[in-house]
C-alpha atoms as a PDB file:
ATOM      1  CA  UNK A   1     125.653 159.403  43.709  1.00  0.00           C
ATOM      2  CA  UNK A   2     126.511 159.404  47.739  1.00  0.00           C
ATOM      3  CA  UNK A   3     128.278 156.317  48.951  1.00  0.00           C
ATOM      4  CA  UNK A   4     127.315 154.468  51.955  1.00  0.00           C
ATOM      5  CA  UNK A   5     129.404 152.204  53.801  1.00  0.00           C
ATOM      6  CA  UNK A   6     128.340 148.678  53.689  1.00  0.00           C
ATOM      7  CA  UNK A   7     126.503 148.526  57.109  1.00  0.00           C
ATOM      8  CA  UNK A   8     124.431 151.908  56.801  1.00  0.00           C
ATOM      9  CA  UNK A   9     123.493 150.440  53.204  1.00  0.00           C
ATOM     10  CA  UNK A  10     122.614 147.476  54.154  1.00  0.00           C
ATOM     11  CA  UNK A  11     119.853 149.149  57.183  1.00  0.00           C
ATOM     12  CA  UNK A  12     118.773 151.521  54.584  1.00  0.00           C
ATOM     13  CA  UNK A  13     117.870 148.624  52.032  1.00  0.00           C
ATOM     14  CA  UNK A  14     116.086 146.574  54.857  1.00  0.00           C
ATOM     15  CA  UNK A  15     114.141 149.671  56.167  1.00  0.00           C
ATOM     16  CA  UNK A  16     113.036 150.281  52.748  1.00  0.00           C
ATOM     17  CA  UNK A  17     111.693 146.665  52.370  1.00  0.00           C
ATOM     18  CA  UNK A  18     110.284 146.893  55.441  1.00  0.00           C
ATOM     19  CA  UNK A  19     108.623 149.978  55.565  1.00  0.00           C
ATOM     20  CA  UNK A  20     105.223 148.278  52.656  1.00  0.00           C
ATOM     21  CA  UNK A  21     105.158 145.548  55.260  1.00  0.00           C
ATOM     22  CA  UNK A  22     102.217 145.400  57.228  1.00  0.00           C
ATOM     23  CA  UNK A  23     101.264 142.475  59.867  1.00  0.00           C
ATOM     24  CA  UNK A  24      98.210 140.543  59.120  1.00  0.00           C
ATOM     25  CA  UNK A  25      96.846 140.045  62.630  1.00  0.00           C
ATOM     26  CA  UNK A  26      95.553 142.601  65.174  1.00  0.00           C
ATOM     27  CA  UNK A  27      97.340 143.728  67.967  1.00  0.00           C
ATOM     28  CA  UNK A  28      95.332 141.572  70.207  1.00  0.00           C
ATOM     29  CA  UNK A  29      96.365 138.582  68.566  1.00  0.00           C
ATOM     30  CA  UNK A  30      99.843 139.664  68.550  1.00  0.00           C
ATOM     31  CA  UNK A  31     100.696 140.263  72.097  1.00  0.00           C
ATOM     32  CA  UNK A  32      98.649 136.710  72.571  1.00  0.00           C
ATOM     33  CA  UNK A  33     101.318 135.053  70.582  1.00  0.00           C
ATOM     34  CA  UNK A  34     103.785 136.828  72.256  1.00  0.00           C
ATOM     35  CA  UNK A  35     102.423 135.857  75.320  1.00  0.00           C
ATOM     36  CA  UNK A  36     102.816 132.194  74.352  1.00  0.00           C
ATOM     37  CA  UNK A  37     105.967 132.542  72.999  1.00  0.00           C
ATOM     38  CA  UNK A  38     107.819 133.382  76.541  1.00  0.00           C
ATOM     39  CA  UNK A  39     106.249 130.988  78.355  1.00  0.00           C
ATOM     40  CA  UNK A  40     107.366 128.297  76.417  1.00  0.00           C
ATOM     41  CA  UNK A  41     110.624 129.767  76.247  1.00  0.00           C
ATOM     42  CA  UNK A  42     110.531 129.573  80.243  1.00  0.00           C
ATOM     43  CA  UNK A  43     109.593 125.601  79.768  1.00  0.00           C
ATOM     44  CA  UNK A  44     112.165 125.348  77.513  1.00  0.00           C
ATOM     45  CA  UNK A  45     114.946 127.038  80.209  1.00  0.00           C
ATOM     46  CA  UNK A  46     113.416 124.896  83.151  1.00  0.00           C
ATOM     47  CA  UNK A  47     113.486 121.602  80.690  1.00  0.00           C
ATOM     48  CA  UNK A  48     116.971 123.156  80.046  1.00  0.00           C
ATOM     49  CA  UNK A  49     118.071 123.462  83.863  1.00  0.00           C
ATOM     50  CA  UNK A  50     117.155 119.875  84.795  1.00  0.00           C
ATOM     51  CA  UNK A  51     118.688 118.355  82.029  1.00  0.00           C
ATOM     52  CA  UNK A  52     122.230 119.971  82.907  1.00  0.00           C
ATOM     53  CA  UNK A  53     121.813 119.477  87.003  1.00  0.00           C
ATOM     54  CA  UNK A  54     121.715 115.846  85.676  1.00  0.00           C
ATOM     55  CA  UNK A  55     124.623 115.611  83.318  1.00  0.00           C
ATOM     56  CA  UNK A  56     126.503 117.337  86.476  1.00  0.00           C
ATOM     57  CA  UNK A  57     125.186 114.740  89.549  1.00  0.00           C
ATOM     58  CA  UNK A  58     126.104 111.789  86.886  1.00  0.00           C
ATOM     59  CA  UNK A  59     129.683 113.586  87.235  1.00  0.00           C
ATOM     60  CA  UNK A  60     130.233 114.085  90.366  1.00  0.00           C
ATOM     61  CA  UNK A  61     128.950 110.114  91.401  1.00  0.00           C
ATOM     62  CA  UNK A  62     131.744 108.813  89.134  1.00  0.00           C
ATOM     63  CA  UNK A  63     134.364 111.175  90.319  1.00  0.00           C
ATOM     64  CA  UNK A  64     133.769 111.881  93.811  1.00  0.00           C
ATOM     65  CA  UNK A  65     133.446 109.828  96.649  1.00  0.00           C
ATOM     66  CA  UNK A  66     132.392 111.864  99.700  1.00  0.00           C
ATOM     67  CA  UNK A  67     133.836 110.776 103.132  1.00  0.00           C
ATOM     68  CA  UNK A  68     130.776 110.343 105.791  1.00  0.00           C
ATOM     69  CA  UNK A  69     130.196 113.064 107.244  1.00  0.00           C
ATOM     70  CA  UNK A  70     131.755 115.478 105.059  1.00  0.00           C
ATOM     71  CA  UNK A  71     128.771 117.057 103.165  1.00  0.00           C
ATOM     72  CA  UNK A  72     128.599 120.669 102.945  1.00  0.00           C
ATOM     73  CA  UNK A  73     126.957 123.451 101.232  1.00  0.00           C
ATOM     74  CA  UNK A  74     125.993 122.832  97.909  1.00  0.00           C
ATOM     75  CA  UNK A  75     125.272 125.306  94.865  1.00  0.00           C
ATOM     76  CA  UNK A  76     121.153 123.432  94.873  1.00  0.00           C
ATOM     77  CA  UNK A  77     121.152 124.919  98.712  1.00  0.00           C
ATOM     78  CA  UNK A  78     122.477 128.483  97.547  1.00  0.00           C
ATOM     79  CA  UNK A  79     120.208 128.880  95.028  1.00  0.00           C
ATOM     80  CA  UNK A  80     117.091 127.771  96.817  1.00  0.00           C
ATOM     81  CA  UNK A  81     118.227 130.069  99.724  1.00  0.00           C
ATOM     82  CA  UNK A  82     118.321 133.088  97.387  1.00  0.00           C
ATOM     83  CA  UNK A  83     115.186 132.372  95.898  1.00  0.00           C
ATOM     84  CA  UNK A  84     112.203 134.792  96.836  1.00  0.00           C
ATOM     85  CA  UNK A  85     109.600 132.686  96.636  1.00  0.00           C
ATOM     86  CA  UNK A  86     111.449 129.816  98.394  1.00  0.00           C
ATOM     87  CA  UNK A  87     112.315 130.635 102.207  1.00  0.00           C
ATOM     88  CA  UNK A  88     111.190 127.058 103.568  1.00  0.00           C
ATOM     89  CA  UNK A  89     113.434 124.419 104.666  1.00  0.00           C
ATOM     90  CA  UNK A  90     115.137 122.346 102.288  1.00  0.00           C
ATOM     91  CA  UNK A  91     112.481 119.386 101.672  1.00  0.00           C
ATOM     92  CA  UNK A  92     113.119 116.050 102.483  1.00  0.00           C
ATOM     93  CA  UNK A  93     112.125 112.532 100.594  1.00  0.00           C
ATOM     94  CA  UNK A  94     109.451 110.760 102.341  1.00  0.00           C
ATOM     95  CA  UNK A  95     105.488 110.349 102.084  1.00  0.00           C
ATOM     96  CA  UNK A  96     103.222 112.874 103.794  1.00  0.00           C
ATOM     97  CA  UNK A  97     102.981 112.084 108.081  1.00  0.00           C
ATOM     98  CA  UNK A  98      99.874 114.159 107.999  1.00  0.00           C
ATOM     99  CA  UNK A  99     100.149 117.781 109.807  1.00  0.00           C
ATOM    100  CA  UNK A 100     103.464 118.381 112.063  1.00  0.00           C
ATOM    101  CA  UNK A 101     104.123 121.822 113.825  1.00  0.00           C
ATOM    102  CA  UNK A 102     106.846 122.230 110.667  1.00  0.00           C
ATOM    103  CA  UNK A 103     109.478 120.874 108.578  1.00  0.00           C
ATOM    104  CA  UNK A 104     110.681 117.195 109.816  1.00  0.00           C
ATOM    105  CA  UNK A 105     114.150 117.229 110.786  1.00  0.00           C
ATOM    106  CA  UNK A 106     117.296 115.298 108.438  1.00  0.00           C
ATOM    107  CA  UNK A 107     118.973 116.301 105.572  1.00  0.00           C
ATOM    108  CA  UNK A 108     117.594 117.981 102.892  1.00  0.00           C
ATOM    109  CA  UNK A 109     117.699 115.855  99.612  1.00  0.00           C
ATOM    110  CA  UNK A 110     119.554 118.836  97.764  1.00  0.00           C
ATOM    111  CA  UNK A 111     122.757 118.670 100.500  1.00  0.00           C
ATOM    112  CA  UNK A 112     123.998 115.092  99.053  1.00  0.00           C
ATOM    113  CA  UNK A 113     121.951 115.294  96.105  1.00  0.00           C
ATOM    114  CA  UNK A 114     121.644 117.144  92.323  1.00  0.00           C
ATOM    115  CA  UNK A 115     118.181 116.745  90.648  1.00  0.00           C
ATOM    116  CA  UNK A 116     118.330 116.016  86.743  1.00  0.00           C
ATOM    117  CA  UNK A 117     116.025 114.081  84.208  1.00  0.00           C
ATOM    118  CA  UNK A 118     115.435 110.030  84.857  1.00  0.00           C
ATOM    119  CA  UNK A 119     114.882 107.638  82.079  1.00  0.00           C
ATOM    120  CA  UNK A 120     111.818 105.811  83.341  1.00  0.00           C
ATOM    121  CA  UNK A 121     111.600 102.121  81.873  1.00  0.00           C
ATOM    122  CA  UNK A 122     108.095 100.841  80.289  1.00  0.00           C
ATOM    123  CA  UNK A 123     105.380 103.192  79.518  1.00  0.00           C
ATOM    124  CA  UNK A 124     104.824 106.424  81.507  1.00  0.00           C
ATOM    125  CA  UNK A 125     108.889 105.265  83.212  1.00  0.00           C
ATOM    126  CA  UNK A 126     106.965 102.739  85.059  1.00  0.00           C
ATOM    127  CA  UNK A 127     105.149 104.918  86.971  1.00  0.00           C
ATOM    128  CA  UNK A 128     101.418 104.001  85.169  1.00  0.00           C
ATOM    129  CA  UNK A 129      99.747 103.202  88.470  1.00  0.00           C
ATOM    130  CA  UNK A 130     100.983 106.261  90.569  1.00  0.00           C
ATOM    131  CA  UNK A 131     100.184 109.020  87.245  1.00  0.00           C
ATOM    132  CA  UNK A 132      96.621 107.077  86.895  1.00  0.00           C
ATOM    133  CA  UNK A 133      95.588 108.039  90.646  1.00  0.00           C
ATOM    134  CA  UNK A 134      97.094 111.839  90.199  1.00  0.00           C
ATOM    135  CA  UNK A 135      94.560 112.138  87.116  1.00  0.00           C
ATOM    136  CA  UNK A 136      91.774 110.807  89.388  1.00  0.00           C
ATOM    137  CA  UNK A 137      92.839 113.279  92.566  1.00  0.00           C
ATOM    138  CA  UNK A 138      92.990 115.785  90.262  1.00  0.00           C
ATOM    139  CA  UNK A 139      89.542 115.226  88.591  1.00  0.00           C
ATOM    140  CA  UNK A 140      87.862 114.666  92.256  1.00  0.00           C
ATOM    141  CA  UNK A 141      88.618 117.748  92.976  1.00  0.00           C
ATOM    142  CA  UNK A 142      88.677 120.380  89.354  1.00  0.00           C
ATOM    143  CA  UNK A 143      86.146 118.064  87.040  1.00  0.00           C
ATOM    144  CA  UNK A 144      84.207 115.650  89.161  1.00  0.00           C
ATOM    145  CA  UNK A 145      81.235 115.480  86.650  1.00  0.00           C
ATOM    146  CA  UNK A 146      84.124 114.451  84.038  1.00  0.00           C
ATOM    147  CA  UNK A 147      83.127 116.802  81.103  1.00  0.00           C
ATOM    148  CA  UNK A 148      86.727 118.271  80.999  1.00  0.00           C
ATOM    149  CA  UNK A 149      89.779 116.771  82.128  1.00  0.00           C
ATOM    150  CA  UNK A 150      91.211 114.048  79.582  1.00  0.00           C
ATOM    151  CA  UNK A 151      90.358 110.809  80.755  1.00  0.00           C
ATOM    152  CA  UNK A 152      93.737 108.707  79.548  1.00  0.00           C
ATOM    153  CA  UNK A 153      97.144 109.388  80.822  1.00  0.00           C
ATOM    154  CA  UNK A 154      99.984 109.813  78.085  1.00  0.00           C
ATOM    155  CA  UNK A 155     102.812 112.059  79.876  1.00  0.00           C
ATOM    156  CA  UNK A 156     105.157 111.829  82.132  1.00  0.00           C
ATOM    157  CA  UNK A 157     107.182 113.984  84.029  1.00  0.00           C
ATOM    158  CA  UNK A 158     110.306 113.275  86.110  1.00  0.00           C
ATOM    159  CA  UNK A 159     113.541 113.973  88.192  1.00  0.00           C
ATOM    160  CA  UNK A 160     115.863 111.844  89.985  1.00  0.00           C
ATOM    161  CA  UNK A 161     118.806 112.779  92.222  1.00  0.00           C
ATOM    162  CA  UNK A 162     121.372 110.294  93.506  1.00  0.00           C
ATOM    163  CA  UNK A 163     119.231 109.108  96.289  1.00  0.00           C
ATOM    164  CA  UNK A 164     116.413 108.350  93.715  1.00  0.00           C
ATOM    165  CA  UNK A 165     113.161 109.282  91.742  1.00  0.00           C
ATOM    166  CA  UNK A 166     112.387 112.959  93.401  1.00  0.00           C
ATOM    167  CA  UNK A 167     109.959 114.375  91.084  1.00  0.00           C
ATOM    168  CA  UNK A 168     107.214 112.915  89.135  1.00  0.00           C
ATOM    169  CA  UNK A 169     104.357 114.458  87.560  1.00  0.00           C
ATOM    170  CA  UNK A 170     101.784 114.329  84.372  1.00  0.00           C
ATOM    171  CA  UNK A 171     100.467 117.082  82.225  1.00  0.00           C
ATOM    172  CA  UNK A 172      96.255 116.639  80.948  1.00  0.00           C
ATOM    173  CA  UNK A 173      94.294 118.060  78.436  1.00  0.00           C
ATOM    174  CA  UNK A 174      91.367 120.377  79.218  1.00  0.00           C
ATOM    175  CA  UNK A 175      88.569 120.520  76.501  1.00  0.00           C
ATOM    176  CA  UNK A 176      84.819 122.277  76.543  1.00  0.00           C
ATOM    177  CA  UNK A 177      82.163 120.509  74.956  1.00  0.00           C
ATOM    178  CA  UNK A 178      80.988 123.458  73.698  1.00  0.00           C
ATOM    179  CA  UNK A 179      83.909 124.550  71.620  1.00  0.00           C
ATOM    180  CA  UNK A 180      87.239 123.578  69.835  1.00  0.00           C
ATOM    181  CA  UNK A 181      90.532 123.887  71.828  1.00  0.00           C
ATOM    182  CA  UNK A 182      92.200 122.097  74.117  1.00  0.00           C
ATOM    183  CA  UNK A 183      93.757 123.859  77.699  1.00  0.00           C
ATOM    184  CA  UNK A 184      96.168 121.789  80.257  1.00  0.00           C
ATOM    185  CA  UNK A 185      96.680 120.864  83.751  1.00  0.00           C
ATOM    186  CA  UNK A 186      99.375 120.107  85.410  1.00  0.00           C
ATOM    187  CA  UNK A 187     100.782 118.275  88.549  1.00  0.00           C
ATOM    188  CA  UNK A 188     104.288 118.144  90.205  1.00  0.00           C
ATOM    189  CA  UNK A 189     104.727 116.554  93.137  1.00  0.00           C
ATOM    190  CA  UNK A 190     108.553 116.928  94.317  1.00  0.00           C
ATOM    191  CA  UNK A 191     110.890 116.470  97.186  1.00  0.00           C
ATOM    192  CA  UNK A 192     113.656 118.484  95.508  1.00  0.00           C
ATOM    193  CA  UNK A 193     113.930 122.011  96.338  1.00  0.00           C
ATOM    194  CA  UNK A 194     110.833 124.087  95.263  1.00  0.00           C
ATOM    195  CA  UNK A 195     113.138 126.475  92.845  1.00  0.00           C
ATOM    196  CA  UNK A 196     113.923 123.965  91.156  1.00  0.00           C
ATOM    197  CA  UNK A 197     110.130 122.894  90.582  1.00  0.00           C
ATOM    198  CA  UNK A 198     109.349 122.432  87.146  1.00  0.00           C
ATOM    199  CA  UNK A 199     105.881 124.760  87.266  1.00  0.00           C
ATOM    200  CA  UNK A 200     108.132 127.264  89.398  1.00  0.00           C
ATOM    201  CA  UNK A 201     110.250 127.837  86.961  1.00  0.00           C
ATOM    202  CA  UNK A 202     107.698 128.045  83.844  1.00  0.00           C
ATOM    203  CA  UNK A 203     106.235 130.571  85.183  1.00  0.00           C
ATOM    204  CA  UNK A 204     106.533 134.150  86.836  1.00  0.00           C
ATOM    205  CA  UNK A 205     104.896 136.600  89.724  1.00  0.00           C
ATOM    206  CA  UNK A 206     104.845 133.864  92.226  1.00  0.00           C
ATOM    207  CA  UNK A 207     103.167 135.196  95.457  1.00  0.00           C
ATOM    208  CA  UNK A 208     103.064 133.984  98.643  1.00  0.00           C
ATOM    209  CA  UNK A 209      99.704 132.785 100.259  1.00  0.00           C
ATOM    210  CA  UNK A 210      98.370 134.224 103.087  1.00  0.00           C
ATOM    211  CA  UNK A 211      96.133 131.370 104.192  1.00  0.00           C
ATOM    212  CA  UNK A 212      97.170 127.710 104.194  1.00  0.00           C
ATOM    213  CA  UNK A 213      95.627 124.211 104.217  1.00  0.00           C
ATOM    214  CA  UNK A 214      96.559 122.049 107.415  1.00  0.00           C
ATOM    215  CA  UNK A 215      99.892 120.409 107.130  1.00  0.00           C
ATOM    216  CA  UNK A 216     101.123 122.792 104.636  1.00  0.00           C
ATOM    217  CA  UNK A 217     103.937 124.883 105.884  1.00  0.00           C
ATOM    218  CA  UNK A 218     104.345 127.218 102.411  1.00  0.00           C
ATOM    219  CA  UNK A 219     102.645 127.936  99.793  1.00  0.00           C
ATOM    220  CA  UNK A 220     102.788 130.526  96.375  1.00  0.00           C
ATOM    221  CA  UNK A 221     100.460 131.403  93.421  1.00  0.00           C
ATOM    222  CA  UNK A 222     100.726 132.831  90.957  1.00  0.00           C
ATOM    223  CA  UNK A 223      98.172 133.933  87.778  1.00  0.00           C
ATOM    224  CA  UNK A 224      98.137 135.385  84.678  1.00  0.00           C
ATOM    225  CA  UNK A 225      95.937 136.082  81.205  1.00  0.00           C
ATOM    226  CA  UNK A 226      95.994 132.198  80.226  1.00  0.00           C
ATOM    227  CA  UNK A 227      95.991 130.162  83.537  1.00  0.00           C
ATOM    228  CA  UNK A 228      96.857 130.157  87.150  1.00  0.00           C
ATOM    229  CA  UNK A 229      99.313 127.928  89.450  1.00  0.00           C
ATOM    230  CA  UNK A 230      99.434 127.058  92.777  1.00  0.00           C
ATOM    231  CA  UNK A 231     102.531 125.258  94.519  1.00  0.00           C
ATOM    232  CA  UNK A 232     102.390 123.930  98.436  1.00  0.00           C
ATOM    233  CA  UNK A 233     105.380 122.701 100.478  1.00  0.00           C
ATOM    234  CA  UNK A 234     103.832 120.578 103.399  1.00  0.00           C
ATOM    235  CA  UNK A 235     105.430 119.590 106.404  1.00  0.00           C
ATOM    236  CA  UNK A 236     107.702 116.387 105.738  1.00  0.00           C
ATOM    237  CA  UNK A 237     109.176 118.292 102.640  1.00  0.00           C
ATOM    238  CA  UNK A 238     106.995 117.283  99.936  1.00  0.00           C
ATOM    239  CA  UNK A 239     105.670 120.098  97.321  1.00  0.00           C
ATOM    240  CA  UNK A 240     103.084 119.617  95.339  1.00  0.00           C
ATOM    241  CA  UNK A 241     102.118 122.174  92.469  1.00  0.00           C
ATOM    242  CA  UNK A 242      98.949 122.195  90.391  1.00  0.00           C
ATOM    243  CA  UNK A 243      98.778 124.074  87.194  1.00  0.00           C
ATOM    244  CA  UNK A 244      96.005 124.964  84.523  1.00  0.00           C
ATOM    245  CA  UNK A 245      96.418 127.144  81.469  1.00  0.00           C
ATOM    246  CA  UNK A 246      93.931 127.881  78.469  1.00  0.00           C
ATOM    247  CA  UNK A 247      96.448 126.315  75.911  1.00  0.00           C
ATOM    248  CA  UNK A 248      98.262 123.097  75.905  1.00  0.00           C
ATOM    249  CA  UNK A 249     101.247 124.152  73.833  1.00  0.00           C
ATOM    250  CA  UNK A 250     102.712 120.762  72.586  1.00  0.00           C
ATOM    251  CA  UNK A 251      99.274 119.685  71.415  1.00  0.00           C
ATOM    252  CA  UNK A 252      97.185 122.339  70.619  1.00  0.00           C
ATOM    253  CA  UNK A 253      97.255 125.900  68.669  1.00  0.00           C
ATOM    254  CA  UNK A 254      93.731 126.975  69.974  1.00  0.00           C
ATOM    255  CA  UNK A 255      93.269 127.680  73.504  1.00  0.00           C
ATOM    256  CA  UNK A 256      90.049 126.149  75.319  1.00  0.00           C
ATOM    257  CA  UNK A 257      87.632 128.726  75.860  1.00  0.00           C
ATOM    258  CA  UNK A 258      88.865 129.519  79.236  1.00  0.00           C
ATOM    259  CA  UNK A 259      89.237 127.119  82.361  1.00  0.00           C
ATOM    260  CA  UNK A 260      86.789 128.390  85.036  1.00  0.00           C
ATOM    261  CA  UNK A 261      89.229 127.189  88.322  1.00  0.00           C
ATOM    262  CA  UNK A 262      89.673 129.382  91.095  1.00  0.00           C
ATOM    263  CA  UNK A 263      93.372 129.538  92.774  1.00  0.00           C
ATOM    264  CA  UNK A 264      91.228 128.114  95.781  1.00  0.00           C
ATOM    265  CA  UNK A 265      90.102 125.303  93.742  1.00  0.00           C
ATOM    266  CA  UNK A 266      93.653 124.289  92.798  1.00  0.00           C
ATOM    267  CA  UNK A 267      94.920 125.081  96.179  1.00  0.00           C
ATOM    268  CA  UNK A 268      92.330 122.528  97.344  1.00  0.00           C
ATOM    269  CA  UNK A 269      93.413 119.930  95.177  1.00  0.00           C
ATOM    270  CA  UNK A 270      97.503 120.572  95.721  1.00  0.00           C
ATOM    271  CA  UNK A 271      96.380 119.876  99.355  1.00  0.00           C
ATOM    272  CA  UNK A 272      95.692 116.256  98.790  1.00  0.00           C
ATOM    273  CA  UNK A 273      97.480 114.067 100.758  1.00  0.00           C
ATOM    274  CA  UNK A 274      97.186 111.544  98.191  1.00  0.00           C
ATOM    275  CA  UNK A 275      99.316 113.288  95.954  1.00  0.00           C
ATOM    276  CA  UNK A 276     102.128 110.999  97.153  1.00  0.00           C
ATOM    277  CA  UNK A 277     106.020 110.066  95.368  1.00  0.00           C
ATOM    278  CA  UNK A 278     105.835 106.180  94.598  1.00  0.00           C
ATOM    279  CA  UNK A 279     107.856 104.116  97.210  1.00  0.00           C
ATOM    280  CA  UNK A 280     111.225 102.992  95.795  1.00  0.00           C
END
């Protein structure tokens, strides 16, 4: 009998237990899952990405102190510079002034500042009111007869930096009453630096809009086989992005039998100027 060395028997045992192995499920159904599987693996690296930036601002604030007027370049300003899709100016904190000629002037809130998680206090971290009146913006505008969008608010979504909340948003369920599933939309509205968006970084093949709403200085989309995004950087800073896809992966396995919204539709509603950060 011909010996094998351990490794080429080992491959030749697998591929032989392999080979009367046939999947269950069509190729259809296969790619879908696959499909699934990186974009939550691209929620899981932006979840990922915020959690770190935080651990690293709650380092520097207890070891650095930096003298006035000393506040350079930070690695938040590189990597928003580099980004593709984001070529605005830094954003700055503030509520929308209505439409400007472009970007207000002051520092950006990434120069002195590095986004991470915040620990909200009370239900929805406090923020109840202000998550209550995105669900009723976005519902004006993608399900005013109310047959769709979940009427009850039961996530949050946050950021701080050092100078404060900077991102705050809620995800929704998205059913058809005339079928099982359940899809989701989404809202972000940020000051922090648009690559470092939440829905910008779950997702891929951002492109740039041609045509924009008044008082919005950037804007990117981007769509694929389950659902569609939209993100818009007006002029004092603020972004706010609006996402819908047919499956709301935390609380579903069936996908709602698709979400009829145009990217005009959600580029409508991302124009809101109600979509506002609570005051401090």
């Amino acid at each position: 009998m011909t010996a094998h060395p351990p490794e080429e028997e080992l491959a030749r045992r697998l591929t032989a237990l392999a080979e009367p192995v046939r999947s269950p499920l069509p190729p259809s159904e296969i790619d879908r899952l696959a499909r699934l599987g990186r974009r939550r693996m691209r929620r899981t690296r932006a979840a990922t990405t915020l959690a770190v930036s935080g651990l690293a601002a709650s380092a520097v604030a207890i070891g650095v102190s930096a003298a006035p007027g000393d506040r350079g370049s930070s690695p938040d300003d590189a990597s928003y510079a580099s980004d593709p899709a984001a070529t605005t100016a830094a954003p700055t904190a503030g509520p929308s002034s209505g439409p400007t000629s472009g970007p207000t002037s002051g520092s950006s809130a990434t120069g002195s500042c590095a986004s991470g998680p915040v620990e909200g206090r009370g239900p929805l971290g406090g923020h109840g009111a202000t998550l209550r009146t995105y669900r009723d913006l976005l519902a004006a505008h993608l399900d005013p007869t109310g047959q769709h969008l979940a009427a009850a608010v039961s996530n949050v979504q946050s950021g701080s930096d050092r100078c404060g909340l900077n991102s705050l948003g809620t995800k929704l369920g998205w059913s058809s009453p005339t079928g099982p599933g359940l899809g989701m939309v989404q809202v972000e509205v940020t000051t922090g630096p648009w690559a470092q968006a939440q829905v910008r970084m779950s997702r891929e093949g951002w492109q740039r809009l041609p045509d924009l709403p008044t008082g919005v200085v950037a804007g990117w989309a981007s769509e694929d086989q389950s659902g569609r995004a939209v993100g818009l950087t007006r002029a004092d800073g603020t972004t706010v992005a609006v996402e819908v896809d047919a499956l709301f992966g935390n609380d579903s396995l069936t996908p709602v039998d698709g979400i009829d919204l145009s990217t005009e539709q959600l580029v409508a509603a991302a124009a809101d100027p109600g979509f506002v950060l609570p005051a401090p």
